[in-house]
Protein backbone atom coordinates (compact mmCIF):
# COMPACT_ATOMS: atom_id res chain seq x y z
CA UNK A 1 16.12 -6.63 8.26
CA UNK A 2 16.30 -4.75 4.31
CA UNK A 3 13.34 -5.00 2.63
CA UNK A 4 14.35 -3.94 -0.67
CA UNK A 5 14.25 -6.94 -1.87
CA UNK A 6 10.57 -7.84 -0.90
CA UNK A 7 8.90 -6.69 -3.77
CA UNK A 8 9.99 -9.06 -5.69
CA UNK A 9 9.23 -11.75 -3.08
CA UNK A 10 5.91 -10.64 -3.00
CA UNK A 11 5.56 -10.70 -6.69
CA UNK A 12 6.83 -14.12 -7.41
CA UNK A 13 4.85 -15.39 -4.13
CA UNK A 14 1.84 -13.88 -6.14
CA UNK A 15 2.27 -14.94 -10.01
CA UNK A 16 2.85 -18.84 -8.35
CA UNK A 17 -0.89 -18.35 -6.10
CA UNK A 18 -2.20 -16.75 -9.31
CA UNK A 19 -0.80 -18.66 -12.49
CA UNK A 20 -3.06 -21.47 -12.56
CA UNK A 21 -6.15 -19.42 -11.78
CA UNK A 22 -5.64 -16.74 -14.36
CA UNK A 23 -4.74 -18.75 -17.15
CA UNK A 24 -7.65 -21.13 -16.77
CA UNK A 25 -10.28 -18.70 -16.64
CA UNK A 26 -12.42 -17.61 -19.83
CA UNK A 27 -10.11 -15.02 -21.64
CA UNK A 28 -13.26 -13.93 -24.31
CA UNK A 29 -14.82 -10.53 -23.35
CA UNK A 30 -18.29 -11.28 -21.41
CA UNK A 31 -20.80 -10.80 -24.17
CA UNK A 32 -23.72 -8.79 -22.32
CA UNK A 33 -22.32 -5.90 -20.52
CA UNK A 34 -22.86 -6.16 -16.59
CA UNK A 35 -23.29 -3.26 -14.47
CA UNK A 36 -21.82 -2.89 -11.02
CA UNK A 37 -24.71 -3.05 -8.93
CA UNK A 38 -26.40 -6.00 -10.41
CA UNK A 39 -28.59 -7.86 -8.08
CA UNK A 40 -29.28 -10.93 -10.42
CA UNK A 41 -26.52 -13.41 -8.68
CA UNK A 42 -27.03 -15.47 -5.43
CA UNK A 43 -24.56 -17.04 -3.00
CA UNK A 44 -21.97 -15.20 -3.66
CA UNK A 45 -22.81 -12.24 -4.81
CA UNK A 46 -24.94 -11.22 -2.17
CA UNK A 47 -21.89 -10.16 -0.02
CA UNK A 48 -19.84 -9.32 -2.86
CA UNK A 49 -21.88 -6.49 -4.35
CA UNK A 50 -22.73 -3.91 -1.70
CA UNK A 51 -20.73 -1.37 0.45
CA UNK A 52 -19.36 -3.06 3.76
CA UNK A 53 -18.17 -1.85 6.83
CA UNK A 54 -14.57 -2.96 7.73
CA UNK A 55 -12.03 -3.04 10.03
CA UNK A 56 -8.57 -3.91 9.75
CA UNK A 57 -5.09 -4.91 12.29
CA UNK A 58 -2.06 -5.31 10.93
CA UNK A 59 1.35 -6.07 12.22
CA UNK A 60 4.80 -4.93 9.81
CA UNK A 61 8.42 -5.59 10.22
CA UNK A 62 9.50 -1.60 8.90
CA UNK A 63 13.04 -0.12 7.67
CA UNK A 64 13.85 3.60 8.47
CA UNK A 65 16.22 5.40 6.24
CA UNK A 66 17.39 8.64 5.43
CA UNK A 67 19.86 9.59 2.83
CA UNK A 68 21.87 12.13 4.44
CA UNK A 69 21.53 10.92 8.24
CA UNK A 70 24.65 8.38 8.35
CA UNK A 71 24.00 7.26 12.00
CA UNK A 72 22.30 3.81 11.79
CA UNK A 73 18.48 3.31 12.38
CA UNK A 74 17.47 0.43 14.85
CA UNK A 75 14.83 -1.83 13.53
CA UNK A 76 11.40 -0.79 14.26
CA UNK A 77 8.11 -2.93 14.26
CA UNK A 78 4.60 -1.38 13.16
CA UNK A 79 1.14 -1.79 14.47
CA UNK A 80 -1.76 -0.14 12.57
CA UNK A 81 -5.67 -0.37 13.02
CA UNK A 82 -8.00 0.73 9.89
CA UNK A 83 -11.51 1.51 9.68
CA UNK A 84 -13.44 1.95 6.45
CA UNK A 85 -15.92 0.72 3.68
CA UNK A 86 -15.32 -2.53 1.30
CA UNK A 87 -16.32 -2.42 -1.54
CA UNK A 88 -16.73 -5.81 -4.26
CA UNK A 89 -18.56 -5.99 -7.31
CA UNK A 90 -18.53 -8.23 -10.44
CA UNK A 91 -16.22 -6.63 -12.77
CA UNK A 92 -17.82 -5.82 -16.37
CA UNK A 93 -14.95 -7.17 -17.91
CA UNK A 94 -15.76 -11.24 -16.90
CA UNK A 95 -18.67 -12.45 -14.20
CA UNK A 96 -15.34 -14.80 -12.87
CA UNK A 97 -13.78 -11.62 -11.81
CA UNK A 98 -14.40 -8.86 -8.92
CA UNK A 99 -13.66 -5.43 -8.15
CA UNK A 100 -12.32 -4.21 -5.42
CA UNK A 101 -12.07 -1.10 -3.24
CA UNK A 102 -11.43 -0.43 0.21
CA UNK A 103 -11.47 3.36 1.86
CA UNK A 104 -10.41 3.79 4.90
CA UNK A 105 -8.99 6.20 7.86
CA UNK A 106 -5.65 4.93 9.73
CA UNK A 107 -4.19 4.76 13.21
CA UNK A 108 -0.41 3.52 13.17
CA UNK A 109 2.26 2.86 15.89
CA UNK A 110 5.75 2.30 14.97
CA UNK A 111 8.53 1.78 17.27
CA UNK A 112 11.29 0.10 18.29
CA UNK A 113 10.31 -1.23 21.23
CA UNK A 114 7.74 -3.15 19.51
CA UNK A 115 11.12 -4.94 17.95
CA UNK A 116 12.58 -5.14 20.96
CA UNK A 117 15.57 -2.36 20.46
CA UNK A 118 17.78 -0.89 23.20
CA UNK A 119 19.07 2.74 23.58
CA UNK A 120 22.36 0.85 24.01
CA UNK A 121 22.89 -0.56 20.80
CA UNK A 122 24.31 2.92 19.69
CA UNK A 123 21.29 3.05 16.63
CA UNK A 124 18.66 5.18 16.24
CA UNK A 125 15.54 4.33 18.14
CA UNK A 126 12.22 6.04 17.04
CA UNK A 127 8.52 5.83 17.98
CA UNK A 128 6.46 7.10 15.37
CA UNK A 129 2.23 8.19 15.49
CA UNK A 130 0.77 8.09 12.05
CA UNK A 131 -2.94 9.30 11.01
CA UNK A 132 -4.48 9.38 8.02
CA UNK A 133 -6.58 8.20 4.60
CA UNK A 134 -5.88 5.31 2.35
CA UNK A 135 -7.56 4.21 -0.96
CA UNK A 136 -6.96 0.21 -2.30
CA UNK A 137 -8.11 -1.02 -5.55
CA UNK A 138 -7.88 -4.19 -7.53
CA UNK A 139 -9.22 -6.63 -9.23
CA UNK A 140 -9.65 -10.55 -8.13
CA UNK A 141 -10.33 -13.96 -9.04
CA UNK A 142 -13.69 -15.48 -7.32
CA UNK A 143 -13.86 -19.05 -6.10
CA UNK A 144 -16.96 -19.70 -4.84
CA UNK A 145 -17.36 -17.42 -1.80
CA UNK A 146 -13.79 -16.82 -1.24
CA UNK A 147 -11.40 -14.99 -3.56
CA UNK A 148 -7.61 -13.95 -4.46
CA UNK A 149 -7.42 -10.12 -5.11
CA UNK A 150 -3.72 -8.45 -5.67
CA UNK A 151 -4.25 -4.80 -5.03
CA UNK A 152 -2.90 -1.38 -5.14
CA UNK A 153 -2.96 1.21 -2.19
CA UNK A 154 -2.48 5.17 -1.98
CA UNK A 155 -2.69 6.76 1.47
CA UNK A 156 -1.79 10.35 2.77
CA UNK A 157 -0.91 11.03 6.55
CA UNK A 158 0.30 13.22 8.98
CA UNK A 159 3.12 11.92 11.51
CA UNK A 160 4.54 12.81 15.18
CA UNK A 161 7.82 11.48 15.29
CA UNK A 162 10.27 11.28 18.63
CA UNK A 163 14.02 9.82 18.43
CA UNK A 164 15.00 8.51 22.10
CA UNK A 165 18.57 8.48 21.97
CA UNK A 166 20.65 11.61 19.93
CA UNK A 167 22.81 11.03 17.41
CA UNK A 168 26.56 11.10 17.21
CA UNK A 169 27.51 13.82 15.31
CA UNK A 170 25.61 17.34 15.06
CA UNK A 171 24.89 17.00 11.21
CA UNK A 172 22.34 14.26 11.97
CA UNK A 173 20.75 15.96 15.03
CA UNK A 174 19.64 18.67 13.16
CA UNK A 175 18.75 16.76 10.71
CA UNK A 176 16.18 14.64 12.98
CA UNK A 177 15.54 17.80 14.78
CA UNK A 178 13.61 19.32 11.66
CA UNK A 179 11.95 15.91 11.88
CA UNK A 180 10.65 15.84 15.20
CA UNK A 181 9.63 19.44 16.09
CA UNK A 182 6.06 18.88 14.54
CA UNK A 183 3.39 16.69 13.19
CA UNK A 184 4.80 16.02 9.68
CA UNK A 185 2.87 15.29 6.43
CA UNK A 186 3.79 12.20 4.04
CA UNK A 187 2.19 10.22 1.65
CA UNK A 188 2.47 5.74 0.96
CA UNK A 189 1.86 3.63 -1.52
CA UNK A 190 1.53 -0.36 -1.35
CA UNK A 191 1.15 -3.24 -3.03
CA UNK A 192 -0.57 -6.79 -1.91
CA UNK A 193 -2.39 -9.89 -2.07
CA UNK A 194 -5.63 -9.72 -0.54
CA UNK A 195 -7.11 -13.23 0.61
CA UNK A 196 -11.39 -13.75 1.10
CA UNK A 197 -11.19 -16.47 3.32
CA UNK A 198 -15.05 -15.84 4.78
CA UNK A 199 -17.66 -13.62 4.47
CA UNK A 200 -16.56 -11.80 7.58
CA UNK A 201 -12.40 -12.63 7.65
CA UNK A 202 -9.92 -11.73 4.78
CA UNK A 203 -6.23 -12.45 4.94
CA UNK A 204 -3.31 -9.85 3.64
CA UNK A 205 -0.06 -9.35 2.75
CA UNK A 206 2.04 -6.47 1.69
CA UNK A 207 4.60 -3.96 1.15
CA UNK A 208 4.63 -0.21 1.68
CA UNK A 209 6.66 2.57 0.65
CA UNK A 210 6.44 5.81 3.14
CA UNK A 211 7.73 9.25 2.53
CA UNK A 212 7.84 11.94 5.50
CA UNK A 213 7.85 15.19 4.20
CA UNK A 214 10.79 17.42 6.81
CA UNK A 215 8.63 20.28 5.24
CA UNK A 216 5.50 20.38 3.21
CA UNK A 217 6.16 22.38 0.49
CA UNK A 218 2.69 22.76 -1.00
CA UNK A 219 3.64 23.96 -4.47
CA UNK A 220 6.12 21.67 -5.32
CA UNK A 221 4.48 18.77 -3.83
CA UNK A 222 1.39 19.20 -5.61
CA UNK A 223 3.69 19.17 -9.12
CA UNK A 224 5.16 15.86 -7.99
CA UNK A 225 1.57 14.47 -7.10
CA UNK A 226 -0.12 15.85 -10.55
CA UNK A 227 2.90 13.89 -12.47
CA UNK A 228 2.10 11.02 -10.59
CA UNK A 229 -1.40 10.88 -10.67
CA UNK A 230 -0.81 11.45 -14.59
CA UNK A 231 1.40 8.54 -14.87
CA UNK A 232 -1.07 6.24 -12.71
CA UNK A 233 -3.90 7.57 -14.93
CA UNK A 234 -2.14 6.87 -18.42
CA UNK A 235 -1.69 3.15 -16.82
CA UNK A 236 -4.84 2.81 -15.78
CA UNK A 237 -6.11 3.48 -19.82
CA UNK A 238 -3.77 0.86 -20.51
CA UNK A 239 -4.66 -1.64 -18.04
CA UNK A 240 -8.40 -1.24 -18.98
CA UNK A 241 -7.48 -2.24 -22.76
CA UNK A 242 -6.04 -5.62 -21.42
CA UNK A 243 -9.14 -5.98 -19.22
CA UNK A 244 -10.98 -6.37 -21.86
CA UNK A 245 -9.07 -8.06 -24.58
CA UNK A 246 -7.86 -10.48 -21.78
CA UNK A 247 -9.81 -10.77 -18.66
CA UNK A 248 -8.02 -13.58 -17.12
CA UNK A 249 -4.57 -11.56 -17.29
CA UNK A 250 -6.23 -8.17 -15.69
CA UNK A 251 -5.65 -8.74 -12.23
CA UNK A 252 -2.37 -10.22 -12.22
CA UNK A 253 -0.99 -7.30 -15.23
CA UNK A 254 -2.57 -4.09 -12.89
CA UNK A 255 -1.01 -5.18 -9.76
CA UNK A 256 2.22 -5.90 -11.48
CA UNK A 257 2.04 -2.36 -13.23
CA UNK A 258 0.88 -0.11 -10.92
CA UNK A 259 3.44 -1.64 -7.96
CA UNK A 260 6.45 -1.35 -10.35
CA UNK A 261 5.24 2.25 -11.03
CA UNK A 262 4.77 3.40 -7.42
CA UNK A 263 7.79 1.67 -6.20
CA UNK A 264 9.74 3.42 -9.03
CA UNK A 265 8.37 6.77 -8.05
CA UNK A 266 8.64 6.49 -4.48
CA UNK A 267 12.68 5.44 -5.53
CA UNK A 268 13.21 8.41 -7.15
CA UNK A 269 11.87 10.43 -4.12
CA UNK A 270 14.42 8.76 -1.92
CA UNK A 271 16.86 12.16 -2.35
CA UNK A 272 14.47 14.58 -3.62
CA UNK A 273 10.77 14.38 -1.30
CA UNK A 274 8.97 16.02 -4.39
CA UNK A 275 10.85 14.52 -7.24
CA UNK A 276 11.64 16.05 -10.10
CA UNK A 277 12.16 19.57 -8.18
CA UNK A 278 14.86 20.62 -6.12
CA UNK A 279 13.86 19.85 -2.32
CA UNK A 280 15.23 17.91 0.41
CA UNK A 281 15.71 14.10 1.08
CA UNK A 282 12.54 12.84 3.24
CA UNK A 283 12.79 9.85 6.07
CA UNK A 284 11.75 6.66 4.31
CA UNK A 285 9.39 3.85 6.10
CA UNK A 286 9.73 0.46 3.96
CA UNK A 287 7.32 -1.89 5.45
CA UNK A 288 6.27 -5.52 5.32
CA UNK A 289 2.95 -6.26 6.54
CA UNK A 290 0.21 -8.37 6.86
CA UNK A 291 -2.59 -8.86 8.51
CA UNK A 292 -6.70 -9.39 9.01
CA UNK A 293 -9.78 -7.08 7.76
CA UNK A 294 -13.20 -8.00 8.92
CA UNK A 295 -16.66 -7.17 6.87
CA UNK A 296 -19.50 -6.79 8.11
């Protein structure tokens, strides 16, 4: 299955939930400034604006691909279990919107005998261990006690990778070799609709970009970081200034923005791991997932 085309699947799947919604709400600026932890509201709000416990399970349909391995890669299926905080508050911008945060810690699985691959087929088969940290943020439109929130992810992690079957040709070998002979570090980003169904159950959907560093090399990966975390931070300025001439657009507009920019900088590091310097291709995970977080 090629996933490159699920981005914009995802992002016409959520302009059509989110159309209606957005442009009906109140687009004026909300008059009296209201600050995060505001106690005032009932219902709702007494879920919606304190830290919460969470855990997550997922299940993704994932692409492997390296740009100078030319053996193919069998299909591979992910599993991944998060545990963490949620965070929602009413957003200063508009008391009709929320904002969100989830931090969390990671456990994933992916292999391909979760999709059911041989060792006959003459691909690649992989299992992959993945640990690590993720950070999601967005903003969302509240309906009663339920709620549509697109989001934006970052994550770091550290892999342990093992291919079952060797490649053809010694080129590629070596290549996975350098892959495989240690825990290896790599970062994600991902983009996603969020669904609060409940109190305790939200639904998800998304799509992640993975990088696996074959080496980490600390000074040139903490360039490529700094001009990414420059570009994010420029957006975010941006983003803020429709916030608050337009409320109603601000969810739709940051999850629009800051997926296009992460999937454009994760393309770029498709044959250079710490884009713009000279450094090796890494071993790309493109995942679709979804799946269920419970709050507590």
């Amino acid at each position: 299955m090629k996933t490159r085309s699920l981005p914009i699947i995802l992002f016409l799947f959520t302009a059509l939930i989110l159309s209606e919604n957005a442009f009906a709400q109140d687009s004026t600026e909300t008059k009296k400034h209201k600050w995060e932890w505001d106690w005032e509201f009932e219902g709702f709000d007494e879920w919606f604006n304190f830290r919460m416990p969470s855990i997550s399970i997922g299940y993704g349909l994932t692409d492997l691909e390296h740009k100078k391995i030319t053996d193919p890669f069998s299909d591979v299926n992910l599993i991944d279990l998060k545990l963490g905080h949620t965070e929602r508050k009413t957003s200063r911008y508009s008391e009709s919107l929320l904002k969100y945060s989830y931090d969390y810690l990671f456990l994933d699985h992916i292999s391909s005998d979760l999709a059911g691959s041989s060792d006959n087929t003459g691909e690649l088969n992989s299992k992959t261990w993945r640990v690590g940290f993720g950070h999601s943020k967005g903003y969302g439109y509240r309906m009663g006690q339920a709620a549509i929130i697109p989001y934006y992810t970052t994550s770091f992690e550290w892999s342990k990778l093992d291919f079952t079957n060797p490649a053809t040709n010694s080129t590629d070998q070596h290549l996975l070799d350098r892959f495989e002979d240690g825990v290896r570090f790599g970062t994600s980003s991902e983009g996603g609709l969020k669904i609060v169904a409940t109190s305790l159950v939200t639904l998800e959907v998304g799509y992640e970009r993975t990088v696996v560093f074959e080496r980490h090399l600390f000074w040139k990966w903490a360039g490529s970081g700094i001009i990414e975390a420059a570009s994010q931070g420029l957006l975010d300025v941006f983003i803020k200034e429709i916030m608050k001439s337009s409320p109603a657009a601000g969810p739709v507009v940051y999850f629009v923005l800051k997926s296009a920019l992460g999937y454009g900088i994760y393309e770029l590091r498709q044959d250079k791991m710490n884009w713009p310097f000279k450094s090796s291709a890494p071993l790309s995970f493109d995942s679709f997932k979804f799946g269920l977080t419970f709050t507590f």
